[in-house]
C-alpha atoms as a PDB file:
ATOM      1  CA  UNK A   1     -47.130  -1.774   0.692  1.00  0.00           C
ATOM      2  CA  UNK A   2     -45.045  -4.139  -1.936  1.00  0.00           C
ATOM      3  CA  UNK A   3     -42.101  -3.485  -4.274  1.00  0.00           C
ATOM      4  CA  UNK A   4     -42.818  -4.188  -7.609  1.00  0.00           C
ATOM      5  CA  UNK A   5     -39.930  -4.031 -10.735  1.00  0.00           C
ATOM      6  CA  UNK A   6     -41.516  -1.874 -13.117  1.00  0.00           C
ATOM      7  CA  UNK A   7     -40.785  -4.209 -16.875  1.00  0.00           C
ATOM      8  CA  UNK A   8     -43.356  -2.153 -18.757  1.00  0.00           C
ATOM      9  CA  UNK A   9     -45.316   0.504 -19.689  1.00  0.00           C
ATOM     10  CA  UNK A  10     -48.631  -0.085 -21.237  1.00  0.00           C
ATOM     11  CA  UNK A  11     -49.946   3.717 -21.378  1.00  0.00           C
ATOM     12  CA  UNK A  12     -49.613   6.678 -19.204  1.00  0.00           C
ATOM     13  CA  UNK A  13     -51.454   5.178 -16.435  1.00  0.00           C
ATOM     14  CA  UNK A  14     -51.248   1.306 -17.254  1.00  0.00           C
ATOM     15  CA  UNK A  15     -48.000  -0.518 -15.911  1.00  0.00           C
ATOM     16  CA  UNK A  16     -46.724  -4.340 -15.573  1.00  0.00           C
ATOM     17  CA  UNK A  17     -44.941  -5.647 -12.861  1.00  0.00           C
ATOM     18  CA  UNK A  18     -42.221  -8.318 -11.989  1.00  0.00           C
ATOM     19  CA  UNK A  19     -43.829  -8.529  -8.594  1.00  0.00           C
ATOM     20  CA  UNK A  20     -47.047 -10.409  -7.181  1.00  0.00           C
ATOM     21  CA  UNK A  21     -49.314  -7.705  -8.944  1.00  0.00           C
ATOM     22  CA  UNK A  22     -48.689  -8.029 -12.467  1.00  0.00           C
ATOM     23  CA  UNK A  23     -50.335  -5.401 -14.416  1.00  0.00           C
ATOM     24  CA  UNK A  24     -51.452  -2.276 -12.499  1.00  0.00           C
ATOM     25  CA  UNK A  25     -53.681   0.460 -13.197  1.00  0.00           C
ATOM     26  CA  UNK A  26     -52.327   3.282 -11.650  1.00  0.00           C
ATOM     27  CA  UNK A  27     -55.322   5.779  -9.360  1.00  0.00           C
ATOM     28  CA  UNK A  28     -55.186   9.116  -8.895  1.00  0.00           C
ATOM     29  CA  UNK A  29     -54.868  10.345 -13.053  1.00  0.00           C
ATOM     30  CA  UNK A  30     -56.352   9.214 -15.649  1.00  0.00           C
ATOM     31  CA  UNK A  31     -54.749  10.261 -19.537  1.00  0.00           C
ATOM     32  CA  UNK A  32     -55.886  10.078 -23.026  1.00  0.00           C
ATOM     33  CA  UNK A  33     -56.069   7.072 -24.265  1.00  0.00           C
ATOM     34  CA  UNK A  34     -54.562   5.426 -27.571  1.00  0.00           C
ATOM     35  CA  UNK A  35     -55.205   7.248 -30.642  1.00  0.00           C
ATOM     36  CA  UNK A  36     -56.218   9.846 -29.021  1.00  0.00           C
ATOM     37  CA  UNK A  37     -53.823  13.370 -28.822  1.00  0.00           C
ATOM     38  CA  UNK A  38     -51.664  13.447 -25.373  1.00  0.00           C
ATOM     39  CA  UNK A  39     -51.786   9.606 -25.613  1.00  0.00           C
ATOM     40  CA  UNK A  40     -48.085   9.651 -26.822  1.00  0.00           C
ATOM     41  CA  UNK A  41     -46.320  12.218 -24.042  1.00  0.00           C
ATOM     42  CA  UNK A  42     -47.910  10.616 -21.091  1.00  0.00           C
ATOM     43  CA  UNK A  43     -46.799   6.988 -22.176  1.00  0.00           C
ATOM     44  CA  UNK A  44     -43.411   8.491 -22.417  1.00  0.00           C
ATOM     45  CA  UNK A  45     -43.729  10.663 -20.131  1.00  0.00           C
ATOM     46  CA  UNK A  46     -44.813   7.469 -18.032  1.00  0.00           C
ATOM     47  CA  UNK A  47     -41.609   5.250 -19.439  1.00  0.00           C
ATOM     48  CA  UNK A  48     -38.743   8.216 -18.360  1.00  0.00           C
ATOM     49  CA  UNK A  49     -40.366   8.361 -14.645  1.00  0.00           C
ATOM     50  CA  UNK A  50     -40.540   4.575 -13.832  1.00  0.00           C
ATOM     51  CA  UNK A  51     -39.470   1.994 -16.680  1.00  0.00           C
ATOM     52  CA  UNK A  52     -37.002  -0.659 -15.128  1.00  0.00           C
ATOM     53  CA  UNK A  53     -37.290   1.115 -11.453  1.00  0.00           C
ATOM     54  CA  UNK A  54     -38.590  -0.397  -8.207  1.00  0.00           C
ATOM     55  CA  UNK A  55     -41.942   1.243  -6.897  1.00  0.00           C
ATOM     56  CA  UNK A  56     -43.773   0.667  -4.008  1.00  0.00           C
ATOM     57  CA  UNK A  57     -47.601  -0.103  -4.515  1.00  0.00           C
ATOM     58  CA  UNK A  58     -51.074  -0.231  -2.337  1.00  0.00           C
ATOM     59  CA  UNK A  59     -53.554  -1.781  -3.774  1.00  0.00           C
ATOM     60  CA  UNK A  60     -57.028  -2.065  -3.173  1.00  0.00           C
ATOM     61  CA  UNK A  61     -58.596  -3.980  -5.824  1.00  0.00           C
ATOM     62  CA  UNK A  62     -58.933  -5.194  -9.343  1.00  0.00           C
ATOM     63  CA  UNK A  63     -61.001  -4.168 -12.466  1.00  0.00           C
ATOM     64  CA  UNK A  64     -62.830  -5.597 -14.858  1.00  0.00           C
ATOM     65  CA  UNK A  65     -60.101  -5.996 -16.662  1.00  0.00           C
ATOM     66  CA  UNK A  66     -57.778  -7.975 -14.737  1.00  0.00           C
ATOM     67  CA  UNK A  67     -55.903  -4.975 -13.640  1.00  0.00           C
ATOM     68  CA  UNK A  68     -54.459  -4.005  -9.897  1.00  0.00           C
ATOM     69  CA  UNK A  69     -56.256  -1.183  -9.090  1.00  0.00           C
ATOM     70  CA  UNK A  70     -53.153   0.526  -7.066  1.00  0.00           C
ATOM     71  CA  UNK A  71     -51.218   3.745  -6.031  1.00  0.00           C
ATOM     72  CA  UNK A  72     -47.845   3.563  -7.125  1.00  0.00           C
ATOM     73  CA  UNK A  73     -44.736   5.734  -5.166  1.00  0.00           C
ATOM     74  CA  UNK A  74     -41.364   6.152  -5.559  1.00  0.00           C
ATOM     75  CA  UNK A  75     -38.489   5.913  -3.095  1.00  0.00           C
ATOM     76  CA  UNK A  76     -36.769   9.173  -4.221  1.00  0.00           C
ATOM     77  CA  UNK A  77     -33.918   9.527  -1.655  1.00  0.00           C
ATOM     78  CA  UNK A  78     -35.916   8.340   1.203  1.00  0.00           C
ATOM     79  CA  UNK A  79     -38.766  10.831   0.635  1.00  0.00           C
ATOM     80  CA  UNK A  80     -42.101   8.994  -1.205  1.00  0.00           C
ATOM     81  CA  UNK A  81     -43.774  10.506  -4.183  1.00  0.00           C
ATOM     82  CA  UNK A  82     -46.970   9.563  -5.841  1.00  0.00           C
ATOM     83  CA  UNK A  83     -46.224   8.496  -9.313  1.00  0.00           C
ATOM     84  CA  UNK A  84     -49.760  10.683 -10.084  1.00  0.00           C
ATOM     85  CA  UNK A  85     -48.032  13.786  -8.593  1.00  0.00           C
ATOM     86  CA  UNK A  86     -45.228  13.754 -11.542  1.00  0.00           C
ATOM     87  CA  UNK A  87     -48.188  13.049 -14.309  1.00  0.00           C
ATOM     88  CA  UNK A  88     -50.190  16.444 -13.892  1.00  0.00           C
ATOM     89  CA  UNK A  89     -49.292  17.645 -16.979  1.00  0.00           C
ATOM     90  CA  UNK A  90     -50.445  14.867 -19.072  1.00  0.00           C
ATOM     91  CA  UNK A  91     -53.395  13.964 -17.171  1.00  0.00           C
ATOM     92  CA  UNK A  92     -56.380  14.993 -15.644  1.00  0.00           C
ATOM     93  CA  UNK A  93     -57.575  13.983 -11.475  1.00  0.00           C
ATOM     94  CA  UNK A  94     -60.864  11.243 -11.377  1.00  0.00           C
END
């Protein structure tokens, strides 16, 4: 697992990283994408949870886009918590 400084946040399931990863695509959700209605609340739904916080990724590949293909966690008091967990509302399980 590696920490990763969270700088941006592309879309509700799209991140970049100050870390060796870069930009991550975030597994377990999957949410509308732009243009498209719920795009909106799960970016910034995405941008309150982990903008300019350290998380804690495994990754286990890349896409055809370039992107780390990871699960992202946060350190919430010593207890980890998928980052897809807190998205339910705004997206759907692939």
């Amino acid at each position: 697992m590696a920490e990763e400084l969270v700088v941006a946040v592309v879309d509700g399931d799209t991140i970049r990283t100050r870390g060796r990863w870069g930009r991550i695509r975030i597994l377990g959700y999957d949410t509308p994408e732009r243009n498209k209605p719920g795009f909106t609340q799960a970016r910034d739904a995405l941008v309150r949870l982990i903008l300019h916080r350290r998380v804690f990724v495994t990754c286990v590949a890349r896409d055809v886009y370039g992107r780390a293909l990871c699960y992202v966690f946060l350190d919430n008091g010593g207890r980890w918590e998928n980052v897809a967990l807190h998205m339910r509302p705004y997206a759907k399980k692939f």
